[in-house]
PDB file of N, CA and C in Angstrom:
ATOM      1  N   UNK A   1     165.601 288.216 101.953  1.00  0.00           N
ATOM      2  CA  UNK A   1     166.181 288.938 103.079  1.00  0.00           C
ATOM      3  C   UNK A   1     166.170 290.427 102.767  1.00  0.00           C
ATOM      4  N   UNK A   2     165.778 291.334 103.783  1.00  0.00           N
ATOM      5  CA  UNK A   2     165.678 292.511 103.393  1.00  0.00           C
ATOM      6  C   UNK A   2     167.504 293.088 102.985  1.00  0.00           C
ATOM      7  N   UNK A   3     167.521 294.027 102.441  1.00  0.00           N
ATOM      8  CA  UNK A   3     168.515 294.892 101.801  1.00  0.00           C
ATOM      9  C   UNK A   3     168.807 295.996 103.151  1.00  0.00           C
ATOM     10  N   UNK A   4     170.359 296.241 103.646  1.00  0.00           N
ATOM     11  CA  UNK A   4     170.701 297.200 104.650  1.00  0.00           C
ATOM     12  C   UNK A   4     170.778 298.168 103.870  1.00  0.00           C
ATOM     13  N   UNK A   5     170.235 299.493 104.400  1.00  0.00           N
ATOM     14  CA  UNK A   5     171.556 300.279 103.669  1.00  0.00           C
ATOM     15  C   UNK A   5     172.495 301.273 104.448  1.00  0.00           C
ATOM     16  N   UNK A   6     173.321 301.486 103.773  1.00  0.00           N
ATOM     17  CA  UNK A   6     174.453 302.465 104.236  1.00  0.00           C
ATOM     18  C   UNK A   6     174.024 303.545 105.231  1.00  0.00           C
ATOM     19  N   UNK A   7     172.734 304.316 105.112  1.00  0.00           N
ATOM     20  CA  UNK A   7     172.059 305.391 105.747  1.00  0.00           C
ATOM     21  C   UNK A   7     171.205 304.972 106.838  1.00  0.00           C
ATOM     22  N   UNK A   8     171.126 305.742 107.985  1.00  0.00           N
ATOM     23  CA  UNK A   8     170.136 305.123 108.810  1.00  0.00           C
ATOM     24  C   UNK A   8     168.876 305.895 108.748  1.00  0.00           C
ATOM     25  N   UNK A   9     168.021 305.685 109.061  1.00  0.00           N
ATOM     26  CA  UNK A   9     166.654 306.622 109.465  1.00  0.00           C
ATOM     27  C   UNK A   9     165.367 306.541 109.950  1.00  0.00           C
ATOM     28  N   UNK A  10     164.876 307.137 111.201  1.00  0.00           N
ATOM     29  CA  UNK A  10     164.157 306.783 112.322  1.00  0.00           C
ATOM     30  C   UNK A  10     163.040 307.666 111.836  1.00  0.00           C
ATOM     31  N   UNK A  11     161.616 307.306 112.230  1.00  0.00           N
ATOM     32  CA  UNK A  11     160.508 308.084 111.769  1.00  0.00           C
ATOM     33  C   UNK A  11     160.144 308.274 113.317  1.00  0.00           C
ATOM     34  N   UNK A  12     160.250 310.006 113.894  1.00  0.00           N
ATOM     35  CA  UNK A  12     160.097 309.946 115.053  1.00  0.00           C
ATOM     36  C   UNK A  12     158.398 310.851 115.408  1.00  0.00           C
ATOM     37  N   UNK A  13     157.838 310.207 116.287  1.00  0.00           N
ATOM     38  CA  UNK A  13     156.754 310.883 116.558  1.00  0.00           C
ATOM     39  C   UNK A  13     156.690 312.182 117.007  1.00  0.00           C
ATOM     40  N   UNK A  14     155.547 312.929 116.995  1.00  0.00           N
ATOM     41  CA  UNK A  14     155.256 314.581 117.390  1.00  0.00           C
ATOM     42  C   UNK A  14     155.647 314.750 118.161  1.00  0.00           C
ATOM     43  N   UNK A  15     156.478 315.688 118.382  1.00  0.00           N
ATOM     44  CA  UNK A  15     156.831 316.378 119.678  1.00  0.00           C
ATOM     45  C   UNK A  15     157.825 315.433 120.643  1.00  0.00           C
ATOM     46  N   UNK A  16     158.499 314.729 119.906  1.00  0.00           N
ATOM     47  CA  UNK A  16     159.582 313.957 120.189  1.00  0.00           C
ATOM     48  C   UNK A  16     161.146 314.625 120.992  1.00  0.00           C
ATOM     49  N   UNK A  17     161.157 313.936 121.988  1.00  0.00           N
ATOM     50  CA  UNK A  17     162.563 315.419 122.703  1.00  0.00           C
ATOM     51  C   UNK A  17     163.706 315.331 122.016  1.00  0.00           C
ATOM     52  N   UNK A  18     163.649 314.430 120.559  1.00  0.00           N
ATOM     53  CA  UNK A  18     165.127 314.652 120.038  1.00  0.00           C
ATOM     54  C   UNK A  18     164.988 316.003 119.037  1.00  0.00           C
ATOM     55  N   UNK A  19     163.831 316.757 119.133  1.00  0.00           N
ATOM     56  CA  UNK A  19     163.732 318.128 118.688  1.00  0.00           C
ATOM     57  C   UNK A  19     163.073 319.428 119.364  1.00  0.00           C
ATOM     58  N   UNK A  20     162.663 318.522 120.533  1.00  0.00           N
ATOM     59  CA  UNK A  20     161.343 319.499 121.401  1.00  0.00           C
ATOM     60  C   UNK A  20     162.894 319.877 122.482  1.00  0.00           C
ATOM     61  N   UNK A  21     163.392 318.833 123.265  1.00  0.00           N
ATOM     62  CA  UNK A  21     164.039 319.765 124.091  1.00  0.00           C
ATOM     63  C   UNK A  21     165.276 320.777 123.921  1.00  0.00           C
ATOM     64  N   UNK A  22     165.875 321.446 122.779  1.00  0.00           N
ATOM     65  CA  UNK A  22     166.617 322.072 122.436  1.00  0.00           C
ATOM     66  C   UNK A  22     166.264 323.108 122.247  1.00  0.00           C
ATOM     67  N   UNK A  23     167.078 324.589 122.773  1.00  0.00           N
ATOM     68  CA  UNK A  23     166.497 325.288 121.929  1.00  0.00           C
ATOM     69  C   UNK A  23     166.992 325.853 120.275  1.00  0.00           C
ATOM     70  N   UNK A  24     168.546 325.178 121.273  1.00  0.00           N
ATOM     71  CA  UNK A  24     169.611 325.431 119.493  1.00  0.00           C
ATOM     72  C   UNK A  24     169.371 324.063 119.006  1.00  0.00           C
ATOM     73  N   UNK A  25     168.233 324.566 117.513  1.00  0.00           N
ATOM     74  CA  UNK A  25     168.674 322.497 116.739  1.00  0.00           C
ATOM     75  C   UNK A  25     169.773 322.310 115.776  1.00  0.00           C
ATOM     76  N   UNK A  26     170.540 323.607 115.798  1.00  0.00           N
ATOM     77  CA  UNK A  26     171.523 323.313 114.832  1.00  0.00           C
ATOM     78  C   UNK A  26     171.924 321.761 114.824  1.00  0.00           C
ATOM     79  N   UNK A  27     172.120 321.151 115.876  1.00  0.00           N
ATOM     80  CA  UNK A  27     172.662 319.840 115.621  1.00  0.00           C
ATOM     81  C   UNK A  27     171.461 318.777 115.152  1.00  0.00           C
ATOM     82  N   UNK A  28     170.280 319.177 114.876  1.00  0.00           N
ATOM     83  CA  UNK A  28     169.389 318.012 114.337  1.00  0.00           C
ATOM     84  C   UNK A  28     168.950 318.990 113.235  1.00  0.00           C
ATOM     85  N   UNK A  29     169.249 319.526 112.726  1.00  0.00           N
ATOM     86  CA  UNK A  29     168.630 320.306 111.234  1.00  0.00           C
ATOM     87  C   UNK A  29     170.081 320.826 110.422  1.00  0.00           C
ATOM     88  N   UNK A  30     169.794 320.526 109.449  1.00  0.00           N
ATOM     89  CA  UNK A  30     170.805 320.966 108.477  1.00  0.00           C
ATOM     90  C   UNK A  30     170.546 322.458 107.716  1.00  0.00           C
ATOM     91  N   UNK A  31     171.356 322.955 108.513  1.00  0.00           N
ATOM     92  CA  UNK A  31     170.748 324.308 107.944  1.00  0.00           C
ATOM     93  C   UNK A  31     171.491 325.414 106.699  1.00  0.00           C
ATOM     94  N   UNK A  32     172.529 324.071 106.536  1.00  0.00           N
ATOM     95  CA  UNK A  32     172.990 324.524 104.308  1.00  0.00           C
ATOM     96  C   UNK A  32     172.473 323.434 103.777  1.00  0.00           C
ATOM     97  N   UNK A  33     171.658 322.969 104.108  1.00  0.00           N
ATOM     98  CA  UNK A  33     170.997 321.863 102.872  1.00  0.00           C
ATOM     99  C   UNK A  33     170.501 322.245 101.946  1.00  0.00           C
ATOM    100  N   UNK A  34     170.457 323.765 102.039  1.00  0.00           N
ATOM    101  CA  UNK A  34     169.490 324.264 100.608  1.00  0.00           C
ATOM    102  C   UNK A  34     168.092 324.714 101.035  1.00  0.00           C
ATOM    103  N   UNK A  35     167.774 324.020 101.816  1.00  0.00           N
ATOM    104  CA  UNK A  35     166.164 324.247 102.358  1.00  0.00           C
ATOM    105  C   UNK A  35     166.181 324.926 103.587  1.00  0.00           C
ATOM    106  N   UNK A  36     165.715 325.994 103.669  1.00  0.00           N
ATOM    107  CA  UNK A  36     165.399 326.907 105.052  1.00  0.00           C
ATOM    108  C   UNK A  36     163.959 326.610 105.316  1.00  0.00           C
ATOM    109  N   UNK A  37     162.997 325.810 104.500  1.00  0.00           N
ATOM    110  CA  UNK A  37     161.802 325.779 104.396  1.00  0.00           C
ATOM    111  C   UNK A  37     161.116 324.774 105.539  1.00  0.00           C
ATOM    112  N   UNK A  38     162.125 324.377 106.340  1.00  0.00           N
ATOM    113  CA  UNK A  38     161.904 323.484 108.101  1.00  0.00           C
ATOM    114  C   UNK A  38     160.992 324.863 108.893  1.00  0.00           C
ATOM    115  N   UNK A  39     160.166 324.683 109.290  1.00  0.00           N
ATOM    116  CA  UNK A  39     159.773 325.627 110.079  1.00  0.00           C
ATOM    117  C   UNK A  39     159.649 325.066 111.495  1.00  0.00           C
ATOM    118  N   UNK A  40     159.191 325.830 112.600  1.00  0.00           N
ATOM    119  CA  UNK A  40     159.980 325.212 114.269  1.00  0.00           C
ATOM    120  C   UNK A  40     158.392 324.130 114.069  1.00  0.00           C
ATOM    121  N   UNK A  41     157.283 324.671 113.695  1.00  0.00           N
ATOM    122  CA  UNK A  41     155.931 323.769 113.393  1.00  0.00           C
ATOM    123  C   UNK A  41     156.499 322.067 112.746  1.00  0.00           C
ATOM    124  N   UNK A  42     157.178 322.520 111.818  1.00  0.00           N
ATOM    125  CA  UNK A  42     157.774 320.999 111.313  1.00  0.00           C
ATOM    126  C   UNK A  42     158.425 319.998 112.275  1.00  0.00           C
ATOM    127  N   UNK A  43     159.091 321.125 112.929  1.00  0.00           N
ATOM    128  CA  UNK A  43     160.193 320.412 113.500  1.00  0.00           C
ATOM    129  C   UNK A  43     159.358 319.445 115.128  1.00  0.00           C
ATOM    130  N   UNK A  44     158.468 320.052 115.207  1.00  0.00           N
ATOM    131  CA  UNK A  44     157.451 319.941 116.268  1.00  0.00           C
ATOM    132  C   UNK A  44     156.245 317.984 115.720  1.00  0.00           C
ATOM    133  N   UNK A  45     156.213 317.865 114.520  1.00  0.00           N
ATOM    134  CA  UNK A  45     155.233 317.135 114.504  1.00  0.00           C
ATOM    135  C   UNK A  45     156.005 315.929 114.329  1.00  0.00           C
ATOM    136  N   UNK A  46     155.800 315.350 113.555  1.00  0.00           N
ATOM    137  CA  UNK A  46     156.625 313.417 113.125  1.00  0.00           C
ATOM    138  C   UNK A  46     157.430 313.578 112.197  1.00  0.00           C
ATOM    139  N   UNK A  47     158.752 313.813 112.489  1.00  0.00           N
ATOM    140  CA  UNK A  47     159.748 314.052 111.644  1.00  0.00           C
ATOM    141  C   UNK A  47     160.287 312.666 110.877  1.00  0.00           C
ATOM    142  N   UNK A  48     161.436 312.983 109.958  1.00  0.00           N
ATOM    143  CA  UNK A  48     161.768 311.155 109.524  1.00  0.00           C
ATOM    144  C   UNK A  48     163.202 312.021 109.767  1.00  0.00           C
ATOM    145  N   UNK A  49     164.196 311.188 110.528  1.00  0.00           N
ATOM    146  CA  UNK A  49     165.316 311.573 110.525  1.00  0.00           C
ATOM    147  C   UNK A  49     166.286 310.458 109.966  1.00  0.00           C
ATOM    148  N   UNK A  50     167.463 311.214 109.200  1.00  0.00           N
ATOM    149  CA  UNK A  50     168.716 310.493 107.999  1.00  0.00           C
ATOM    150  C   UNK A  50     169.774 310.841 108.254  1.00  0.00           C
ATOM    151  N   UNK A  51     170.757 309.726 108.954  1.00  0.00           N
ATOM    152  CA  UNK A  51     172.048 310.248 109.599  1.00  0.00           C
ATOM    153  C   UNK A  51     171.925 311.451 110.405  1.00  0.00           C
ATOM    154  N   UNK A  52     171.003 310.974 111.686  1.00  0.00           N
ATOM    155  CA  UNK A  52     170.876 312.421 112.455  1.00  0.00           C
ATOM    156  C   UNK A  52     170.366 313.530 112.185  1.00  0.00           C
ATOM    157  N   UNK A  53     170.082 313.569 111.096  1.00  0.00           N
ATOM    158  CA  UNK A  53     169.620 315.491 110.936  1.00  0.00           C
ATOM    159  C   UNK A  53     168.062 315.033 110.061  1.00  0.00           C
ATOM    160  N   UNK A  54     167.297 316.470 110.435  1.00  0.00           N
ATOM    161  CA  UNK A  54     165.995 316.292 110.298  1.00  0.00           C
ATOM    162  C   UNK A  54     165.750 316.118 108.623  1.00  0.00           C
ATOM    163  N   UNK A  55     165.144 314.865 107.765  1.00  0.00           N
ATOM    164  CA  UNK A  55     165.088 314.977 106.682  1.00  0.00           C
ATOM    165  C   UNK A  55     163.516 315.388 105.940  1.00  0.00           C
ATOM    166  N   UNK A  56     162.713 315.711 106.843  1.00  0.00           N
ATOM    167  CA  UNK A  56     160.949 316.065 106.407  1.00  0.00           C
ATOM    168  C   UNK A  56     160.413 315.327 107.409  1.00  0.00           C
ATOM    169  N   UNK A  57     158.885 315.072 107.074  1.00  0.00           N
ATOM    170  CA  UNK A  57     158.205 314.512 108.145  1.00  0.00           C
ATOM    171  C   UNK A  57     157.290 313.476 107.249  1.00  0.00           C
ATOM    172  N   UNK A  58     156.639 313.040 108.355  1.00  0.00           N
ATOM    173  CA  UNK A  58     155.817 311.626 107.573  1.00  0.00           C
ATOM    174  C   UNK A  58     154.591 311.849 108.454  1.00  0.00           C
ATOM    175  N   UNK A  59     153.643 311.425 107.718  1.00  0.00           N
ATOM    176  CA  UNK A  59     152.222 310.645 108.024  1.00  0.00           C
ATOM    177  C   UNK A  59     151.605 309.317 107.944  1.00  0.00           C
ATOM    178  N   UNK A  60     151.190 308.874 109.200  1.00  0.00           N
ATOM    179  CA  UNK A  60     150.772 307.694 108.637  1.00  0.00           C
ATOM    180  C   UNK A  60     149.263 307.612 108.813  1.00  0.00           C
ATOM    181  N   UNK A  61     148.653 306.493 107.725  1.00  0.00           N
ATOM    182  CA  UNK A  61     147.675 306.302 107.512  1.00  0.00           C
ATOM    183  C   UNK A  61     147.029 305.001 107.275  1.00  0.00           C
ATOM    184  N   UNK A  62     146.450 304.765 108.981  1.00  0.00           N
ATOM    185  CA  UNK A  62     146.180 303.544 108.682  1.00  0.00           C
ATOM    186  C   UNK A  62     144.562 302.878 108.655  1.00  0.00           C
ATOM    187  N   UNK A  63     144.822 301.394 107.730  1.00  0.00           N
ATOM    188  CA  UNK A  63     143.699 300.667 106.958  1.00  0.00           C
ATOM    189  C   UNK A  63     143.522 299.344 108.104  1.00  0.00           C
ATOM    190  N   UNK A  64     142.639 298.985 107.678  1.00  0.00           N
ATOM    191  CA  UNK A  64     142.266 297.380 108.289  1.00  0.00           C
ATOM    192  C   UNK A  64     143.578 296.208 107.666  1.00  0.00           C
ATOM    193  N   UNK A  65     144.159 296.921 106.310  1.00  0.00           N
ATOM    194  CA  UNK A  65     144.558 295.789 106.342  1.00  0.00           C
ATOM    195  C   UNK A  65     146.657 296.291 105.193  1.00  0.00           C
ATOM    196  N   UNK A  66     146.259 297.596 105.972  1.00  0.00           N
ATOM    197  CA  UNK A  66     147.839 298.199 105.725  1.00  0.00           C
ATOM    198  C   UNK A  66     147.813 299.652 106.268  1.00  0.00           C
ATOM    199  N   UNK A  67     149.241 300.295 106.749  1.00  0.00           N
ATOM    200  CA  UNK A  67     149.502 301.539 106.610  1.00  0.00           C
ATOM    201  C   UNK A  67     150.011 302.359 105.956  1.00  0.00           C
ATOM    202  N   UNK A  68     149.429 303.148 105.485  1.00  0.00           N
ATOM    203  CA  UNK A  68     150.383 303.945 104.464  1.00  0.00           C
ATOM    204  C   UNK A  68     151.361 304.870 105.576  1.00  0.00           C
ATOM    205  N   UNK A  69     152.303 305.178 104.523  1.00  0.00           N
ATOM    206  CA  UNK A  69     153.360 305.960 105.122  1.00  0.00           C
ATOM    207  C   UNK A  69     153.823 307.301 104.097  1.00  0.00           C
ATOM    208  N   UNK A  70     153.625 308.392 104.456  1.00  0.00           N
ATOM    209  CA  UNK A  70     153.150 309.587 103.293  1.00  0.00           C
ATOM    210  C   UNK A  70     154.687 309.916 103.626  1.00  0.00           C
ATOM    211  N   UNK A  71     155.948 310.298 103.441  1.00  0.00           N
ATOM    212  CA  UNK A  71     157.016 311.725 103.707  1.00  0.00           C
ATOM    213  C   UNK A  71     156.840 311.954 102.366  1.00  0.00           C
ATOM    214  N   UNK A  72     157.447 313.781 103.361  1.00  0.00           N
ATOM    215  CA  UNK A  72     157.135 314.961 102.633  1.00  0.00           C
ATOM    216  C   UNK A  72     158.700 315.390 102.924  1.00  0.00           C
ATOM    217  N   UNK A  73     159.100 315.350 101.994  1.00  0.00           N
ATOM    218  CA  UNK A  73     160.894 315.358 101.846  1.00  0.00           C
ATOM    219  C   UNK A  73     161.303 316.641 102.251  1.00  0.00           C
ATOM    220  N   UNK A  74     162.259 317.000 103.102  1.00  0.00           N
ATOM    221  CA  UNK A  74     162.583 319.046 102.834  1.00  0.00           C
ATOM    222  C   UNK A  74     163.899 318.743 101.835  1.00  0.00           C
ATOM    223  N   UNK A  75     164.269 318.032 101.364  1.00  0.00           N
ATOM    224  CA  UNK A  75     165.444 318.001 100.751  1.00  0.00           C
ATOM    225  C   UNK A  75     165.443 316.677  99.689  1.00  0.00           C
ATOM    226  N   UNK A  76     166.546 316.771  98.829  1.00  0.00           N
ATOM    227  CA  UNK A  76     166.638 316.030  97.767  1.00  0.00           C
ATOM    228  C   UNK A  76     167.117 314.966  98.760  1.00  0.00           C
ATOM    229  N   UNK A  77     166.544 313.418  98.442  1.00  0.00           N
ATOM    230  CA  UNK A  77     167.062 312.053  99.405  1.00  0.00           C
ATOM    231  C   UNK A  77     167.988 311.640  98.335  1.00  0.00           C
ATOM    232  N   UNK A  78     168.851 310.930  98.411  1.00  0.00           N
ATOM    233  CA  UNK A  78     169.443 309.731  97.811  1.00  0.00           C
ATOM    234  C   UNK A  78     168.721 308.648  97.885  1.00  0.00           C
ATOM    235  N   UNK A  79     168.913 307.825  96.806  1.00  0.00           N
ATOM    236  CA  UNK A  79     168.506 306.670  96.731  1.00  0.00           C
ATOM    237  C   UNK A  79     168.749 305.516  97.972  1.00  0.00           C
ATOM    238  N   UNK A  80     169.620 305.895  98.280  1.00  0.00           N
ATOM    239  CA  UNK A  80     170.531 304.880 100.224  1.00  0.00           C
ATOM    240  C   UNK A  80     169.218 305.307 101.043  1.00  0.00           C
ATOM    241  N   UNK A  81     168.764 306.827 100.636  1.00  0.00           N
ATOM    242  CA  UNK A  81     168.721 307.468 102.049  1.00  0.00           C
ATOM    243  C   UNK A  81     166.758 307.001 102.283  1.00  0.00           C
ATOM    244  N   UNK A  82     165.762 306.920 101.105  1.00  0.00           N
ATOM    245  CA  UNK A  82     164.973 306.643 100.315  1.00  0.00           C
ATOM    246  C   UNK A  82     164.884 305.257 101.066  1.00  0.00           C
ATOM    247  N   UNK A  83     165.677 304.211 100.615  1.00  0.00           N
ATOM    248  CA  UNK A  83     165.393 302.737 101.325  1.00  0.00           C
ATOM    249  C   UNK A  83     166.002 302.689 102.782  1.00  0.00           C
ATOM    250  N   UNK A  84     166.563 303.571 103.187  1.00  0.00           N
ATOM    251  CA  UNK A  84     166.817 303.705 105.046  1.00  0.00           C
ATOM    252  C   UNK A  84     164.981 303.735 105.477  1.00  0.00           C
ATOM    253  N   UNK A  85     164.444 305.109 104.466  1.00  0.00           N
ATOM    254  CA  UNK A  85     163.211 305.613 104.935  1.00  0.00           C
ATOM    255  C   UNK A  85     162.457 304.541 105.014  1.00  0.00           C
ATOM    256  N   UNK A  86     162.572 303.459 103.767  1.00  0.00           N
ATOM    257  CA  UNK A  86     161.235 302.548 103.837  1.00  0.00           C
ATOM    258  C   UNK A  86     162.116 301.256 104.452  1.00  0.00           C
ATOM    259  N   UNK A  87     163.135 301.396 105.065  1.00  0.00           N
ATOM    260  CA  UNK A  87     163.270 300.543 106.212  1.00  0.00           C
ATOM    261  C   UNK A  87     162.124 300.815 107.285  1.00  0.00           C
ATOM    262  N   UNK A  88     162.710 301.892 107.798  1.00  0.00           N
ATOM    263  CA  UNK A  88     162.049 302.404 108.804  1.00  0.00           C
ATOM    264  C   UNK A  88     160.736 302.563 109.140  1.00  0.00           C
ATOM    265  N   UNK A  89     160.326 302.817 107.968  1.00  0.00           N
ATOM    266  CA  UNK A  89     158.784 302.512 107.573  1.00  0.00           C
ATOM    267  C   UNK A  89     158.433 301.137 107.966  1.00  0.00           C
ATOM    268  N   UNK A  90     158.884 300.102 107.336  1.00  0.00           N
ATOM    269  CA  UNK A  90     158.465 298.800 107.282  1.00  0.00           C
ATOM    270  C   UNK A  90     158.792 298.091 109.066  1.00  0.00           C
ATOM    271  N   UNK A  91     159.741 298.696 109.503  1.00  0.00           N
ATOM    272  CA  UNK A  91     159.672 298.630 111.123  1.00  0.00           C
ATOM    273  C   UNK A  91     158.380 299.030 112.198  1.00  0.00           C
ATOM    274  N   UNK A  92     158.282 300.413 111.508  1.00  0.00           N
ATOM    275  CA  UNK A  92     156.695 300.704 112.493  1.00  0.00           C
ATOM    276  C   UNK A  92     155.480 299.903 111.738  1.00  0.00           C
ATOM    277  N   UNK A  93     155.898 299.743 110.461  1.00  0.00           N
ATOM    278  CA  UNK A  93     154.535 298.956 110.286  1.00  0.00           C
ATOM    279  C   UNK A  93     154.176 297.614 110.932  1.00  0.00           C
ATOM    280  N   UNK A  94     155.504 296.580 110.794  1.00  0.00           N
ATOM    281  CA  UNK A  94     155.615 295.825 111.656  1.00  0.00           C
ATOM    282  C   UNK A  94     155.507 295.641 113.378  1.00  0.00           C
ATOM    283  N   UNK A  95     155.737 296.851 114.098  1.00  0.00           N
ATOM    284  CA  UNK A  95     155.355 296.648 114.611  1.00  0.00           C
ATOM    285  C   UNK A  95     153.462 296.938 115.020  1.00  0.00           C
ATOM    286  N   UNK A  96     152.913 297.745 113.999  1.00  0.00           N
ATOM    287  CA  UNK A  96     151.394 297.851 113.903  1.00  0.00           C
ATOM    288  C   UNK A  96     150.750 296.321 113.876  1.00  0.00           C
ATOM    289  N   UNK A  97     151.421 295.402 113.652  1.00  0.00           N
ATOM    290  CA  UNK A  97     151.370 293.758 112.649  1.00  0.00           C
ATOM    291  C   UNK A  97     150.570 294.059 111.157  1.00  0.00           C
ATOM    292  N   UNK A  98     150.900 295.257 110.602  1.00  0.00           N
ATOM    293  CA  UNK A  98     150.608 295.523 108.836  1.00  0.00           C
ATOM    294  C   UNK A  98     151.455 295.701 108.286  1.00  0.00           C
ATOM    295  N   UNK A  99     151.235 295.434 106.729  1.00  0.00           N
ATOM    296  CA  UNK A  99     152.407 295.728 105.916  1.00  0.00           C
ATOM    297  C   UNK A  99     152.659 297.033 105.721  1.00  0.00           C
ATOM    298  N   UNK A 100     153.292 298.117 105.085  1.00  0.00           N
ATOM    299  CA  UNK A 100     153.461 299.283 104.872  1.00  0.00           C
ATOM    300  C   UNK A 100     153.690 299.313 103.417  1.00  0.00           C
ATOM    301  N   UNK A 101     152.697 300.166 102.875  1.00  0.00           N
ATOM    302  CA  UNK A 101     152.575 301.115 101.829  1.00  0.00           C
ATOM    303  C   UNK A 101     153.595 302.703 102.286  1.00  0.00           C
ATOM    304  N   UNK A 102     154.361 302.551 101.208  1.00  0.00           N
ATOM    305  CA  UNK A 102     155.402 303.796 101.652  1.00  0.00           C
ATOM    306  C   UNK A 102     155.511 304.535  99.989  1.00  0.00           C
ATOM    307  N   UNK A 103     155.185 306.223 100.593  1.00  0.00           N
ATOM    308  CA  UNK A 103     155.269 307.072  99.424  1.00  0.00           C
ATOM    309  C   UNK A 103     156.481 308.202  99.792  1.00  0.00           C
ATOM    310  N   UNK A 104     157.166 308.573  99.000  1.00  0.00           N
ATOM    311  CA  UNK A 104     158.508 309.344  99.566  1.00  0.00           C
ATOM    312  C   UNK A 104     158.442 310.467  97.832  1.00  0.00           C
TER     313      UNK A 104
END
């Protein structure tokens, strides 16, 4: 049985309106996380979001007979936050009907 965890996190596609229609994202970017290094370009393509706020973005890359799943972290994850991601991962892969290869 898969493992829940405590953290949630959605891998949302480009240009998705939970970042496109705002113009203030204070409420989907964390902006004392340490990282100012979100640029509005980031915020624009396939983000992976963790308890609401923008945590990097992802790529996927897919095979005949799997997808990989690339994030590119803007911030240090937790370990919770890490298996939310390859939840989430393993959801879109499923629904591709492939397994998911996930790199974080």
């Amino acid at each position: 049985a898969p493992q829940t965890s405590a953290a949630s996190a959605y891998l949302l596609p480009a240009f998705d309106e939970y970042n496109v229609a705002y113009k203030d994202r204070a409420a989907v970017v964390d902006l004392n996380d340490g990282n100012p290094g979100l640029s509005s370009w980031d915020l624009l393509g396939p983000t992976v979001i963790v308890g609401g706020k923008v945590a990097g973005n992802w790529k996927a890359t897919v095979a005949p007979n799997q997808v990989t799943i690339t994030v590119t972290a803007a911030r240090a994850l937790k370990k919770s936050e890490k298996l939310a991601i390859t939840e989430a991962a393993d959801r879109y892969a499923a629904f591709l009907g492939l397994p998911a290869a996930v790199h974080i």
